[in-house]
Protein backbone atom coordinates (compact mmCIF):
# COMPACT_ATOMS: atom_id res chain seq x y z
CA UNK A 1 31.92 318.43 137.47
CA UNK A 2 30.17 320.69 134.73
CA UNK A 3 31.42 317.62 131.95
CA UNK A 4 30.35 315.23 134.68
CA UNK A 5 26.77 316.72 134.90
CA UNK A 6 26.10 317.29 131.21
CA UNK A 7 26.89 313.73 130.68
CA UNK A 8 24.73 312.39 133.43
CA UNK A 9 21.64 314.62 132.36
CA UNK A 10 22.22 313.28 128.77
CA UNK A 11 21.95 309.89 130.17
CA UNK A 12 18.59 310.57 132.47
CA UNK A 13 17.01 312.32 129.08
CA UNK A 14 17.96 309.28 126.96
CA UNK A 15 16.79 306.66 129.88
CA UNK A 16 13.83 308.50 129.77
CA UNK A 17 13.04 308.69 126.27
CA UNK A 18 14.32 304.93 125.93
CA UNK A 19 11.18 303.19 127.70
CA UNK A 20 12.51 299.80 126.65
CA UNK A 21 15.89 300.14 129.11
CA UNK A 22 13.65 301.89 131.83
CA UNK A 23 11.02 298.87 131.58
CA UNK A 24 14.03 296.11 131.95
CA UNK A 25 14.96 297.88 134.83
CA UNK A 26 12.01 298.55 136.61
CA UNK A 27 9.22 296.43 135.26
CA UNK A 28 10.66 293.31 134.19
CA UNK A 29 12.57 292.31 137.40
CA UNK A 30 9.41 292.77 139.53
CA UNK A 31 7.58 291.05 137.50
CA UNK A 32 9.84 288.13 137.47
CA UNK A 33 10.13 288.12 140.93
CA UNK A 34 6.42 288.01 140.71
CA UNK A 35 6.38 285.16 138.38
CA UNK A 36 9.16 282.97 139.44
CA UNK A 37 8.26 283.37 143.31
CA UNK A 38 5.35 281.81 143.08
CA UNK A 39 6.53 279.22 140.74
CA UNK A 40 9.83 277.99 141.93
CA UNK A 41 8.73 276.31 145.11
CA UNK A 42 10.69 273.45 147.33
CA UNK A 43 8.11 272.81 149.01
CA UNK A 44 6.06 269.43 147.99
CA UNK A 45 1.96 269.92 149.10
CA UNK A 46 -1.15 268.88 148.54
CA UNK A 47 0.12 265.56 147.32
CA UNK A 48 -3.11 263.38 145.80
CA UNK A 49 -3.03 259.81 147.58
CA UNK A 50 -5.62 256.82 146.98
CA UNK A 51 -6.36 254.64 150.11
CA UNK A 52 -6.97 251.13 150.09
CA UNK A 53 -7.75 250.36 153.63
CA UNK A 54 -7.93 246.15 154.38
CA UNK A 55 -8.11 246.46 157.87
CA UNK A 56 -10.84 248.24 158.19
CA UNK A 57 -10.38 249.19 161.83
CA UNK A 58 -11.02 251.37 164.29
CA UNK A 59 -7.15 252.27 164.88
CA UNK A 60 -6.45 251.92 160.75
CA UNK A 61 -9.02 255.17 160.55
CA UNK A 62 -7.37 256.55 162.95
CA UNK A 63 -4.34 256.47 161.71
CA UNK A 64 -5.21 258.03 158.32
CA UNK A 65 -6.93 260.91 159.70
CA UNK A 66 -3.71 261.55 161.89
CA UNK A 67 -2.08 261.15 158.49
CA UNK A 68 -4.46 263.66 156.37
CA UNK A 69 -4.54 266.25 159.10
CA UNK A 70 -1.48 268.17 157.12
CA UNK A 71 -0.98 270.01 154.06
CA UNK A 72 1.28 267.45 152.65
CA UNK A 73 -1.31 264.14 151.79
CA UNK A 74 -4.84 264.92 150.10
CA UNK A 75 -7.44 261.81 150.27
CA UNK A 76 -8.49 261.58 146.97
CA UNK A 77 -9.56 257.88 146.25
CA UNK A 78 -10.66 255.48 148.12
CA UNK A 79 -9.79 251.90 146.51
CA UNK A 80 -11.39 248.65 147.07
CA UNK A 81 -8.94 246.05 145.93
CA UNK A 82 -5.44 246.06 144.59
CA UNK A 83 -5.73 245.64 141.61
CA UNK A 84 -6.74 249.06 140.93
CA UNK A 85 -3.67 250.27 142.39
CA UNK A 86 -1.83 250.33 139.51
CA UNK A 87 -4.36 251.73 137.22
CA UNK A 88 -4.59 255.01 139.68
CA UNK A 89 -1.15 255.68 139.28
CA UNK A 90 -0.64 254.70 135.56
CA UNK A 91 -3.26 257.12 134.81
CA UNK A 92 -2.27 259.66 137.48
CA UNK A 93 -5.40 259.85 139.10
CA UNK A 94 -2.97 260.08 142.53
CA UNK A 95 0.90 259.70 143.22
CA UNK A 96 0.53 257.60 145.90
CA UNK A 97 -1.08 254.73 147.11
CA UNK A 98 -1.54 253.74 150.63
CA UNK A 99 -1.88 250.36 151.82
CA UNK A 100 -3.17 248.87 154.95
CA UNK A 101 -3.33 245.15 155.58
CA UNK A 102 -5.24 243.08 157.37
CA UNK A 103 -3.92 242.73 161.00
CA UNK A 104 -3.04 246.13 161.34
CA UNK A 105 -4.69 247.04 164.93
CA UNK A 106 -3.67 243.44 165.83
CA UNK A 107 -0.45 243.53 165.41
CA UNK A 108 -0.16 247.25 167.01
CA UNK A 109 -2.34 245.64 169.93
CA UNK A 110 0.44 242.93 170.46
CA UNK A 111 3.12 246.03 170.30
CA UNK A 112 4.45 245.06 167.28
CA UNK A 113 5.75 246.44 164.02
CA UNK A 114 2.56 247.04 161.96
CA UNK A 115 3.70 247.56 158.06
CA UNK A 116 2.22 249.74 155.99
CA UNK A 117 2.62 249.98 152.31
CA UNK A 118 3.16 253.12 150.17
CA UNK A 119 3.08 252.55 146.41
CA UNK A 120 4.69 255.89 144.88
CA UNK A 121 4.75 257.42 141.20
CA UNK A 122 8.34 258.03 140.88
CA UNK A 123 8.26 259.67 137.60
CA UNK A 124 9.30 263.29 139.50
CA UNK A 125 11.97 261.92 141.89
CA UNK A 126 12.22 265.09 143.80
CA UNK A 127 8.78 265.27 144.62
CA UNK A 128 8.44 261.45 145.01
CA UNK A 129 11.52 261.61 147.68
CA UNK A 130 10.14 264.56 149.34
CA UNK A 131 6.67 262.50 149.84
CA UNK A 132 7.78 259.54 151.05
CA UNK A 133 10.42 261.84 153.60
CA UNK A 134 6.94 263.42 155.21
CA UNK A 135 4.41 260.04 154.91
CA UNK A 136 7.69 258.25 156.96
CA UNK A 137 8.34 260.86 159.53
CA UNK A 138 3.86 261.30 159.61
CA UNK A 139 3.55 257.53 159.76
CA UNK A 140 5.62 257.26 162.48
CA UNK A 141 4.23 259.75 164.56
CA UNK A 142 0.68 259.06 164.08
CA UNK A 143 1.50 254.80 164.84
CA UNK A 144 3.23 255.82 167.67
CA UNK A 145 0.16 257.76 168.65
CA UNK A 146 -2.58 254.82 168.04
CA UNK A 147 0.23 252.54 169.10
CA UNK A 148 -0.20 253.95 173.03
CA UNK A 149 -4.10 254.46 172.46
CA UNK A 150 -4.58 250.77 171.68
CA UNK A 151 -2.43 249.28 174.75
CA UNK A 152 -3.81 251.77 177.08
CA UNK A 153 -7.71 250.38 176.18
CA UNK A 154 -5.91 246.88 176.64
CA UNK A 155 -4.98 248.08 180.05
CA UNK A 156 -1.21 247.73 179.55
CA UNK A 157 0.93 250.77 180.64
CA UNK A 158 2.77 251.71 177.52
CA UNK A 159 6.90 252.46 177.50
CA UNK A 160 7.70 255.47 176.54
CA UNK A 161 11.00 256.24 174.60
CA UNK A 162 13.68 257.70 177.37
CA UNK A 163 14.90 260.48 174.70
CA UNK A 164 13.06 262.58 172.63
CA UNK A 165 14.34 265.27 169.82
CA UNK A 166 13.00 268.85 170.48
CA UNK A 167 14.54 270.45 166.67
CA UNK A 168 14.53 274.04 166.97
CA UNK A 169 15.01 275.63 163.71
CA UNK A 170 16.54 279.09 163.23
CA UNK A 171 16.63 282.00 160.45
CA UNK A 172 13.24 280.12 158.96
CA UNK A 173 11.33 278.44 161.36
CA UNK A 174 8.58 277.85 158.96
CA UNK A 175 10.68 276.16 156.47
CA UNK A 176 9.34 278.35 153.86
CA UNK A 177 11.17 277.76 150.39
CA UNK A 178 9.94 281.22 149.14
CA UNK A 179 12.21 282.98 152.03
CA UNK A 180 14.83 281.23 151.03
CA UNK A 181 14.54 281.53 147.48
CA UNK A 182 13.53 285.42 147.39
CA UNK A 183 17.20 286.58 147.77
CA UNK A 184 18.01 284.43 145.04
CA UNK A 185 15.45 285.43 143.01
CA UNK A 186 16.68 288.89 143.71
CA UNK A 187 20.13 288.39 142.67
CA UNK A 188 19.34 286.91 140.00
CA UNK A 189 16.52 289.54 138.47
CA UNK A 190 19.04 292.63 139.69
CA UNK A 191 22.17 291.15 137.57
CA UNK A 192 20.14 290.26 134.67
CA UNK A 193 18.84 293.88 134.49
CA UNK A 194 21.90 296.41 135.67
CA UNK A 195 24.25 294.50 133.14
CA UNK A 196 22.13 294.25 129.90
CA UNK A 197 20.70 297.60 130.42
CA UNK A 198 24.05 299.05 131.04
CA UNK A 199 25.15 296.87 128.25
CA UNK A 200 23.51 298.71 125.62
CA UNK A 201 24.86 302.34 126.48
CA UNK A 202 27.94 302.87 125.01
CA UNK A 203 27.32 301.03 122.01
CA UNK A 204 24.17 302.68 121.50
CA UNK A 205 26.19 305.73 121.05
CA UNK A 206 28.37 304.09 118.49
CA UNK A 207 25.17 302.63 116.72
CA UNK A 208 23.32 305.88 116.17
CA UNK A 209 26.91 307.73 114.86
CA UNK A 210 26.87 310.01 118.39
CA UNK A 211 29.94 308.79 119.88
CA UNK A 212 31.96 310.11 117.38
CA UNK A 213 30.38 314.19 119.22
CA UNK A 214 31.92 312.73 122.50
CA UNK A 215 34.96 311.57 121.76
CA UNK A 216 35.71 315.07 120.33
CA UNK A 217 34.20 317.05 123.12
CA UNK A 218 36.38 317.43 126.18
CA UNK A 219 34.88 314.67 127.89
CA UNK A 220 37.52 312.50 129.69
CA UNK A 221 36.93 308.70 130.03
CA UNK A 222 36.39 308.62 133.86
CA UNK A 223 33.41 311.37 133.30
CA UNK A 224 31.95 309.37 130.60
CA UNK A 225 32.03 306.33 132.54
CA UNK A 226 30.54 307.69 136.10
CA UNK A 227 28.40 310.11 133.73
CA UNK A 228 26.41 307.17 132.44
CA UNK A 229 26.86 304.38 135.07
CA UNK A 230 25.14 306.90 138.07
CA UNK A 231 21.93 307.35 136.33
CA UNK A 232 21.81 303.58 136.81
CA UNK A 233 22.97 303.13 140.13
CA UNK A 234 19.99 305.57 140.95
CA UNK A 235 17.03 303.65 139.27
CA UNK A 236 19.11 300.13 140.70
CA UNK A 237 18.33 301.27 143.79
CA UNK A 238 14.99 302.19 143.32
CA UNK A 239 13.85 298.63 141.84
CA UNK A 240 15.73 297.00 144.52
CA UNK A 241 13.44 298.77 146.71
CA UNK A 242 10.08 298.01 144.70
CA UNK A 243 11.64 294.46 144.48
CA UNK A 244 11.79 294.27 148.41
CA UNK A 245 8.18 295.59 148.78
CA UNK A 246 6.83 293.30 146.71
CA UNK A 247 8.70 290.26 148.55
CA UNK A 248 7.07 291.81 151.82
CA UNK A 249 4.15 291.88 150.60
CA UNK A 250 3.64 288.88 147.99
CA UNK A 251 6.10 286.56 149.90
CA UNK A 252 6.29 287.78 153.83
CA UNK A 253 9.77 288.27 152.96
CA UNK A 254 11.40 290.26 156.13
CA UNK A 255 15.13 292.14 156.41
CA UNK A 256 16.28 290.95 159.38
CA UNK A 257 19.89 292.82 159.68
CA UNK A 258 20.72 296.37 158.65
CA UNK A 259 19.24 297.96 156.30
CA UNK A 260 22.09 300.50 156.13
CA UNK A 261 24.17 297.23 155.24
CA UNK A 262 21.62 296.08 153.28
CA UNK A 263 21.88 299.54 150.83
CA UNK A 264 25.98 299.35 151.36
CA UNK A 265 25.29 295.66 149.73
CA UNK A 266 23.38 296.58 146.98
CA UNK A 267 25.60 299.24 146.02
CA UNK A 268 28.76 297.67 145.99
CA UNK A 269 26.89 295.14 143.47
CA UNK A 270 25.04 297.25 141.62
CA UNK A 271 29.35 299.13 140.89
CA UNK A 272 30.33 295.39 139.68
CA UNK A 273 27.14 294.83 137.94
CA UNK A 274 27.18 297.69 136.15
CA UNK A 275 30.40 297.64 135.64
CA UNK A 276 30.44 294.12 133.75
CA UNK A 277 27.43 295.75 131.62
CA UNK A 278 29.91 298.91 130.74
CA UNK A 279 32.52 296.47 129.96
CA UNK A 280 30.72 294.45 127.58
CA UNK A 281 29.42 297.47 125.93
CA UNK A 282 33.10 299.02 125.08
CA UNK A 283 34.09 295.46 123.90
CA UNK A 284 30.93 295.25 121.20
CA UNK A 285 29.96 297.11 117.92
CA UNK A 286 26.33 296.02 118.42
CA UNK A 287 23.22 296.19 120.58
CA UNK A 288 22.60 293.07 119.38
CA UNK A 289 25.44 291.66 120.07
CA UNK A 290 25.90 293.10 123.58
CA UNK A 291 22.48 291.76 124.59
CA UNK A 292 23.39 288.13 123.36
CA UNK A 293 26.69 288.10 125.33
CA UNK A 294 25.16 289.95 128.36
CA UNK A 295 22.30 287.32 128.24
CA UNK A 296 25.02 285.00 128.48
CA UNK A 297 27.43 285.69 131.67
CA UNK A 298 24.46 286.80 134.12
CA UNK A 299 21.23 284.43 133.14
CA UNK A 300 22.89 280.85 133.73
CA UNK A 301 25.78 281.77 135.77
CA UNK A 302 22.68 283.37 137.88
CA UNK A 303 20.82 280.57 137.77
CA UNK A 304 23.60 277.97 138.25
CA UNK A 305 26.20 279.43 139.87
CA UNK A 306 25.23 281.30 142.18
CA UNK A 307 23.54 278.84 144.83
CA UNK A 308 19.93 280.34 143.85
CA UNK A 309 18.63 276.80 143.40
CA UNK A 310 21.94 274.07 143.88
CA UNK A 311 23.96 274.49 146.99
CA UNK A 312 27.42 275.63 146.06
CA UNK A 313 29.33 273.10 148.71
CA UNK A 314 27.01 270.19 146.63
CA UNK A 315 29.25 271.00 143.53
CA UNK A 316 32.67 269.29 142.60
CA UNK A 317 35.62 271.94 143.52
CA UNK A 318 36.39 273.08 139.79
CA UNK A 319 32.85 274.66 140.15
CA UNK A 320 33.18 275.85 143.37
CA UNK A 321 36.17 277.48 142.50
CA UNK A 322 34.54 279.06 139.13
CA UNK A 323 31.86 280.36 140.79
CA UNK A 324 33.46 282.60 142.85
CA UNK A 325 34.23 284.54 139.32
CA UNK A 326 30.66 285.32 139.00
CA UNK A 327 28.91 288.28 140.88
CA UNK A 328 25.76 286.64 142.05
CA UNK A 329 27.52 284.09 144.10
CA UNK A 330 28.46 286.34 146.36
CA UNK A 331 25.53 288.88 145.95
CA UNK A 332 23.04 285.78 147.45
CA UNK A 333 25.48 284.82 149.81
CA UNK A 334 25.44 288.16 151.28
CA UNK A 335 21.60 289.07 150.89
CA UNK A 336 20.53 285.39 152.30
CA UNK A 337 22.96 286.13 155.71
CA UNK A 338 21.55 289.72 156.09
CA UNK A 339 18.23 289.34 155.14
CA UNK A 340 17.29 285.86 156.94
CA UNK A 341 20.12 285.40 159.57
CA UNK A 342 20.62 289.18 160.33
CA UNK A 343 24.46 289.29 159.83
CA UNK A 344 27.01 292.18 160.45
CA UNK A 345 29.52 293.53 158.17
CA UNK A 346 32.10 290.68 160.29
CA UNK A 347 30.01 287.88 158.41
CA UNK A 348 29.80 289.34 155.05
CA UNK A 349 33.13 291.30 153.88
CA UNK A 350 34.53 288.40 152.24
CA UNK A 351 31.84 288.98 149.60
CA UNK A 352 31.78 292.92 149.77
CA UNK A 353 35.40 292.10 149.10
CA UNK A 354 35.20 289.74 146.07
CA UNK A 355 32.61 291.85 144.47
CA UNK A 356 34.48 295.14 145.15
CA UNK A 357 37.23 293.24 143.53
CA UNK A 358 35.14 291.91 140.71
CA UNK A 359 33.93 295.50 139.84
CA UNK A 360 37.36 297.35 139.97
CA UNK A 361 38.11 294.77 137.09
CA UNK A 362 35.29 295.22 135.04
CA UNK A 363 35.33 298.80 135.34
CA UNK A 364 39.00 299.03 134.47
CA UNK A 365 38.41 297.06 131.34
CA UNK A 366 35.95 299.47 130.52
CA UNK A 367 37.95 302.35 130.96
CA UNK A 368 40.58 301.25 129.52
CA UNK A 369 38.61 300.53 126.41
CA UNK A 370 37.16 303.76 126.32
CA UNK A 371 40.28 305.77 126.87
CA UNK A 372 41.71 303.62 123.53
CA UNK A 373 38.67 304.81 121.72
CA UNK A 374 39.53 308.24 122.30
């Protein structure tokens, strides 16, 4: 214990001194969070549209201001033939154009099928798929609406669909991306930091000619491993708590389960995290080095692999597969079932398991390495 100690209170003295490691573990994933939370968004809104309305009718207003009442469309042209149609959205003065012929309350008067056209800049064909997705499922509502209002002032008793779809939706009823995305975000921001910080540790003793004092001290490998990988477990679990204030508070970001799973969680990562970083630093002779390849295996295996932004069961199986090789994968998985669906330990253990597995390997390499160097 007294080897132990002296090389864990060398660690938190050198942490301290070294303000760059303590920023990148602190500052730099909260302000991330900060950053990327607010600009990685699913969620398609205040979509510019340009009307150009033939009809000119008492149900064809009607119908757009059932169909501006939303977040979703803003009114912000109002066109006069259509020619100029294509001019608004060459220039891209709007992203959508809205048509409405002549005949419109007619034909809804008569009960039929009253067509509406939507010209759409494509150029983004998330966003353009996303917008025409809410102007068909608003359209439809709001005709349906003016559909029954017109009959019923032609004295005709309208007919009523027999079945109706009441969705209920569960874990995010609000369909917020940023709820979703937080424990992604989180993932991401935590492995980025705990590896590259750890990263730099052991070579940094190598690089400033102090390694060469340990190895001849009676410090065994297993002490000089937990000795400097504790002091990081500590301040991981301190910016995973700053990181979950700030999602409260910035995003309305809730735990829903345990939060004693919820700390078992972020420990077992932050052992394979850190444990990847402690690898790579008793495999490199350089801090520059160790940053490139830690860069490497955590930013776009984070970002790609890990279901942060593309669904894992969307991927061919050779990805699938590889992913599960990567820590974050399972890290989200976990963190989006306890945090949004409120899971027990029965619906996450497969990936307490894999990353318990994934950290006994990295920090066997390590001390292996280490025990080779002394």
């Amino acid at each position: 214990m007294q080897r132990f100690l002296a090389i864990f209170v060398k660690e938190i003295r050198q942490l301290r001194r070294d303000r760059l490691s303590l920023g990148m573990l602190f500052l730099v994933p909260v302000l991330l969070l900060a950053l990327y939370g607010y600009a990685l968004s699913f969620d398609v809104k205040h979509i510019p549209v340009a009307v150009l309305d033939e009809d000119a009718t008492r149900a064809s207003r009607e119908f757009l201001e059932s169909l501006f009442s939303n977040p979703y469309f803003d009114r912000v042209l109002t066109l006069d033939r259509r020619a100029e149609a294509d001019a608004v959205l060459d220039r891209g003065r709007a992203r959508l154009v809205l048509v409405i012929p002549r005949g419109f309350a007619q034909r809804l008067a008569r009960g039929e099928t009253a067509e509406v056209q939507a010209l759409v800049d494509g150029a983004d064909a998330s966003s353009a798929g996303a917008a025409v997705g809410y102007l068909d499922a608003l359209a439809a509502r709001a005709t349906r609406r003016v559909q029954i209002e017109t009959i019923q002032r032609a004295g005709i008793a309208p007919s009523l669909p027999l079945v109706a779809l009441v969705p209920r939706i569960w874990f995010n009823p609000d369909q917020e991306s940023s709820h979703f995305l937080i424990p992604g975000l989180i993932s991401m921001l935590m492995m980025l930091a705990a590896v590259i910080a750890t990263s730099l540790s052991i070579v940094r003793e190598r690089e400033r000619r102090t390694l060469e004092q340990i190895l001849v001290s009676p410090v065994r490998p297993m002490e000089l491993i937990l000795g400097k990988t504790l002091p990081y477990v500590l301040v991981g679990v301190a910016t995973m708590g700053l990181i979950l204030l700030l999602g409260r508070i910035a995003f309305g970001v809730t735990v829903a389960g345990s939060w004693w799973l919820l700390s078992l969680t972020t420990l077992v990562f932050l052992f394979s995290a850190l444990g990847m970083g402690l690898m790579i630093s008793s495999i490199t002779r350089s801090q520059q080095v160790a940053f490139q390849l830690a860069t490497i295996l955590t930013l776009l295996p984070s970002f790609l692999l890990s279901g942060l932004i593309f669904p894992i069961r969307s991927m061919p199986v050779f990805h699938q597969v590889f992913s599960l090789f990567f820590i974050p994968r399972h890290f989200v998985t976990a963190l989006r079932a306890i945090m949004l669906k409120g899971a027990g330990f029965a619906e996450i253990w497969p990936s307490l398991a894999a990353m318990l597995a994934l950290g006994l390997f990295f920090n066997g390499i390590a001390l292996w390495r280490t025990r080779r160097s002394m």
